[in-house]
C-alpha atoms as a PDB file:
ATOM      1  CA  UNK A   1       0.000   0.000   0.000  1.00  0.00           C
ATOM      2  CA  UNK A   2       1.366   3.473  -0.779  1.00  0.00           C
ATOM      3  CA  UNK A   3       0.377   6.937   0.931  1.00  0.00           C
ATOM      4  CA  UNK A   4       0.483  10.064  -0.566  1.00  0.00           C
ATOM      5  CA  UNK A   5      -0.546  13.590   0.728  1.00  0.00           C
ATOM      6  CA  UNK A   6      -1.316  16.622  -1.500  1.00  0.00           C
ATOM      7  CA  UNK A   7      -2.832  19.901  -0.792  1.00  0.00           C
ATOM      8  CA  UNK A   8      -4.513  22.754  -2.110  1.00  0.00           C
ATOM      9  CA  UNK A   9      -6.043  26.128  -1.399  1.00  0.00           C
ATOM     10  CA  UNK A  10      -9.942  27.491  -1.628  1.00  0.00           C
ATOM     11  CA  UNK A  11     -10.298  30.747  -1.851  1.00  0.00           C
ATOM     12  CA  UNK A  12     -10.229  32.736   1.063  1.00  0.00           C
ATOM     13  CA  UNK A  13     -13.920  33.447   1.339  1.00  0.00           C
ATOM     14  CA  UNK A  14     -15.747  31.707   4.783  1.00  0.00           C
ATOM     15  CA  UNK A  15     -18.942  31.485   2.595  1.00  0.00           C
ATOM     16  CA  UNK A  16     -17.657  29.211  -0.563  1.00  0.00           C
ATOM     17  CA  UNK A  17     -15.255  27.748   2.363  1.00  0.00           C
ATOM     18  CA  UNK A  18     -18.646  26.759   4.039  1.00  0.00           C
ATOM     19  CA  UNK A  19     -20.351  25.749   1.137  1.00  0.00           C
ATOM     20  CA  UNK A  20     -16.793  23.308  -0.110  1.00  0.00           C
ATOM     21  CA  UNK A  21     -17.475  21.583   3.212  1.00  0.00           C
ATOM     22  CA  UNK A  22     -20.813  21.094   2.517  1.00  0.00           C
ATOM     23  CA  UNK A  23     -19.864  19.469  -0.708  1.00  0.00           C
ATOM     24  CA  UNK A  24     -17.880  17.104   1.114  1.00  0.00           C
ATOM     25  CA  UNK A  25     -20.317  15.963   3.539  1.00  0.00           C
ATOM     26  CA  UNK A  26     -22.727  14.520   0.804  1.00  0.00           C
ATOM     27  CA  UNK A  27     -20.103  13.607  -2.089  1.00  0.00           C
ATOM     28  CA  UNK A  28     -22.038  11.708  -4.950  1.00  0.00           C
ATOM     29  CA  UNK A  29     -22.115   8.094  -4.945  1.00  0.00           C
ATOM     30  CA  UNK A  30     -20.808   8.195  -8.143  1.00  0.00           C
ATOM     31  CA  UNK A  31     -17.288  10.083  -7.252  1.00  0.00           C
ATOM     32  CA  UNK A  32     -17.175   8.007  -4.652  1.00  0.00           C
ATOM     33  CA  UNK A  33     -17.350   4.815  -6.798  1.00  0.00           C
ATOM     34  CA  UNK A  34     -14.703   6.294  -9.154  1.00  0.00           C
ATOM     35  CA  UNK A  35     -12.247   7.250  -6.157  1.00  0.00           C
ATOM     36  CA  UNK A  36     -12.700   3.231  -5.085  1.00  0.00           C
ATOM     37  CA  UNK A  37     -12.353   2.328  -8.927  1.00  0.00           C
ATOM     38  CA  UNK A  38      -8.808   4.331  -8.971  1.00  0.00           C
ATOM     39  CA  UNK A  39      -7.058   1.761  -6.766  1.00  0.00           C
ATOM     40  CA  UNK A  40      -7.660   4.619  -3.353  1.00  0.00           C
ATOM     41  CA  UNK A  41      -8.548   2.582  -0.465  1.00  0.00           C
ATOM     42  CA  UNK A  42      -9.023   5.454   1.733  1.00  0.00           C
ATOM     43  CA  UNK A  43      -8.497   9.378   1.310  1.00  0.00           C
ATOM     44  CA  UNK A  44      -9.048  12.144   4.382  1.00  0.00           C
ATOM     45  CA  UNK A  45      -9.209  15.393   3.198  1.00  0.00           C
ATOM     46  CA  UNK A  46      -8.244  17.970   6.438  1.00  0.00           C
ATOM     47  CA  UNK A  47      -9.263  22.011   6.417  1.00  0.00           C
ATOM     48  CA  UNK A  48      -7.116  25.122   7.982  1.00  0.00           C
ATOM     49  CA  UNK A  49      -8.716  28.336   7.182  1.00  0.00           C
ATOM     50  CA  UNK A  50      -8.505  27.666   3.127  1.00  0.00           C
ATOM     51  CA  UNK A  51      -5.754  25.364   3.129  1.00  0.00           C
ATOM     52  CA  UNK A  52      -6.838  21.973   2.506  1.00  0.00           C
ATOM     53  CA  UNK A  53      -4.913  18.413   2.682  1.00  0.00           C
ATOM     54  CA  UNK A  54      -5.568  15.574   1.355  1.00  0.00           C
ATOM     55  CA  UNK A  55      -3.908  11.868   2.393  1.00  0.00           C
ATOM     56  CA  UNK A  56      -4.654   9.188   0.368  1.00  0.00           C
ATOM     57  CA  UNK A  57      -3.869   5.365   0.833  1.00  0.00           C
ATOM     58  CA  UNK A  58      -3.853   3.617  -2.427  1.00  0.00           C
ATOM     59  CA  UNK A  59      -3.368  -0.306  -3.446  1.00  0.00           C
ATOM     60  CA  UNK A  60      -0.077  -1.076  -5.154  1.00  0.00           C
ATOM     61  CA  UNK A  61      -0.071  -0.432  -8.986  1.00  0.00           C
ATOM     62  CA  UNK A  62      -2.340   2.948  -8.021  1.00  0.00           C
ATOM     63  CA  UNK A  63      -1.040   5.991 -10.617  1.00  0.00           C
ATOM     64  CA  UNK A  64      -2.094   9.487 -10.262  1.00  0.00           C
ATOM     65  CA  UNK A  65      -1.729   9.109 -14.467  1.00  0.00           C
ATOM     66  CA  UNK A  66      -4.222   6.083 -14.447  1.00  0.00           C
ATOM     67  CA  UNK A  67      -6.793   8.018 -12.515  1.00  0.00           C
ATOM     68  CA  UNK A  68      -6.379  11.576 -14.451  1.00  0.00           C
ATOM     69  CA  UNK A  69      -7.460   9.107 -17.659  1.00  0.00           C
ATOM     70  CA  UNK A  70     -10.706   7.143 -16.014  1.00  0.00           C
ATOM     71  CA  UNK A  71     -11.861  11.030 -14.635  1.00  0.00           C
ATOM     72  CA  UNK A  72     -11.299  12.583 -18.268  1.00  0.00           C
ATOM     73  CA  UNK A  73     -13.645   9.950 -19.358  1.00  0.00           C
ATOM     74  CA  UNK A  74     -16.208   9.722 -16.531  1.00  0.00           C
ATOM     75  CA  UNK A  75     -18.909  12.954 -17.293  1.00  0.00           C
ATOM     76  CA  UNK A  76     -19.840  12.654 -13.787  1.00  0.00           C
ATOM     77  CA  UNK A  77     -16.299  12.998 -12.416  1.00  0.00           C
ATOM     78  CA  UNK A  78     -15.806  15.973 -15.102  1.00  0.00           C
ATOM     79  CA  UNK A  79     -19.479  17.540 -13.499  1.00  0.00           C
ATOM     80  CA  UNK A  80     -17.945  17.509 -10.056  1.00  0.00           C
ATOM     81  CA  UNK A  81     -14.721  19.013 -10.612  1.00  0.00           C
ATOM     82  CA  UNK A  82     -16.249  21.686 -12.648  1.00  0.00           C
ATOM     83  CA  UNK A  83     -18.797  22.535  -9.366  1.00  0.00           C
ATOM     84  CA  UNK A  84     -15.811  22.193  -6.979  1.00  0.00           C
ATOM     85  CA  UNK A  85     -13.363  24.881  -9.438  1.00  0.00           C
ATOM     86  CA  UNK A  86     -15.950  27.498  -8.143  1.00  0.00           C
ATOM     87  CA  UNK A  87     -13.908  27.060  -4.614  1.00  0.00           C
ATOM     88  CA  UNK A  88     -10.674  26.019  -5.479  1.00  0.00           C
ATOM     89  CA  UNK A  89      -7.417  27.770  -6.727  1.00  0.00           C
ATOM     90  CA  UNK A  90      -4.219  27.222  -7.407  1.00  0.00           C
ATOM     91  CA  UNK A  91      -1.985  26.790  -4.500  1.00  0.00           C
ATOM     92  CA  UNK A  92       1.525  29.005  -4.886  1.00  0.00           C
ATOM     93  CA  UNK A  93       4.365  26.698  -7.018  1.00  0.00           C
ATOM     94  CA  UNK A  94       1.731  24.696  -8.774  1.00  0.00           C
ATOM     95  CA  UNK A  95       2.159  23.974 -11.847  1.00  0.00           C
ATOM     96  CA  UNK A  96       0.084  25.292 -14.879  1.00  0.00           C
ATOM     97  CA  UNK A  97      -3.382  23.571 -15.115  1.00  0.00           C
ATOM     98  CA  UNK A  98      -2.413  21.951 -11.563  1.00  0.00           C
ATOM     99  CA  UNK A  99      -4.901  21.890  -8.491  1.00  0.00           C
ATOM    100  CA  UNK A 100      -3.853  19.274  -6.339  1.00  0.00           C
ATOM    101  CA  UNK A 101       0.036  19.560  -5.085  1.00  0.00           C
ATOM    102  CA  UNK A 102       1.698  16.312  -4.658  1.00  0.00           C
ATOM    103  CA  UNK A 103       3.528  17.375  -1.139  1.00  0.00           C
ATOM    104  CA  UNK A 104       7.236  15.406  -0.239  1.00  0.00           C
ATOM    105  CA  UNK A 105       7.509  13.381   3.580  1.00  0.00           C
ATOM    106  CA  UNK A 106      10.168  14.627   4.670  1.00  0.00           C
ATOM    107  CA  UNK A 107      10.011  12.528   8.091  1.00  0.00           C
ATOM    108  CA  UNK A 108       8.977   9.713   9.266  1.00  0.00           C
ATOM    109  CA  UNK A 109       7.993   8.306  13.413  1.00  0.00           C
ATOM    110  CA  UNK A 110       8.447   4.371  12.882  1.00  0.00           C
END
């Protein structure tokens, strides 16, 4: 099993902020079927004023890549990332067309 974490910022407005949350507390069956169908066993997504982070636990042979493809062709997937840009922007050093920000562990309590 692999973990990853990324992050990204909302915009700094407590209304949309509110609303985001919202979102998240009744996320279509259908994103959530297409999260499972990625190869993610388990994802947490954590709030600090309008930073967000996401950790994600994902069965071996899991690719960001793979998953990018299966969203471009799900229209559901495509409708719920269009609703959630109304809340989300780019976080500082991502790259162009990038919303999520693969972060780097840089320690480790074993």
């Amino acid at each position: 099993m692999n973990q990853y974490c990324l992050t990204l910022d909302l915009k700094n407005d407590p209304q949309l902020i509110a609303e985001y949350i919202a979102h998240h507390q009744k996320v279509w069956p259908e994103i959530l079927l297409s999260i499972k169908d990625s190869g993610i066993e388990s994802m947490d997504i954590y709030c600090f004023g309008n930073r967000l982070c996401m950790l994600i636990k994902a069965a071996d042979g899991f690719s960001f890549e793979k998953k990018a493809l299966m969203d471009n062709a799900n229209p559901k997937v495509q409708e719920w990332e269009t609703l959630m840009l109304k809340y989300q922007q780019h976080i500082p050093g991502a790259g162009k067309g990038e919303k999520w920000v693969l972060m780097e562990k840089i320690f480790e309590l074993v």
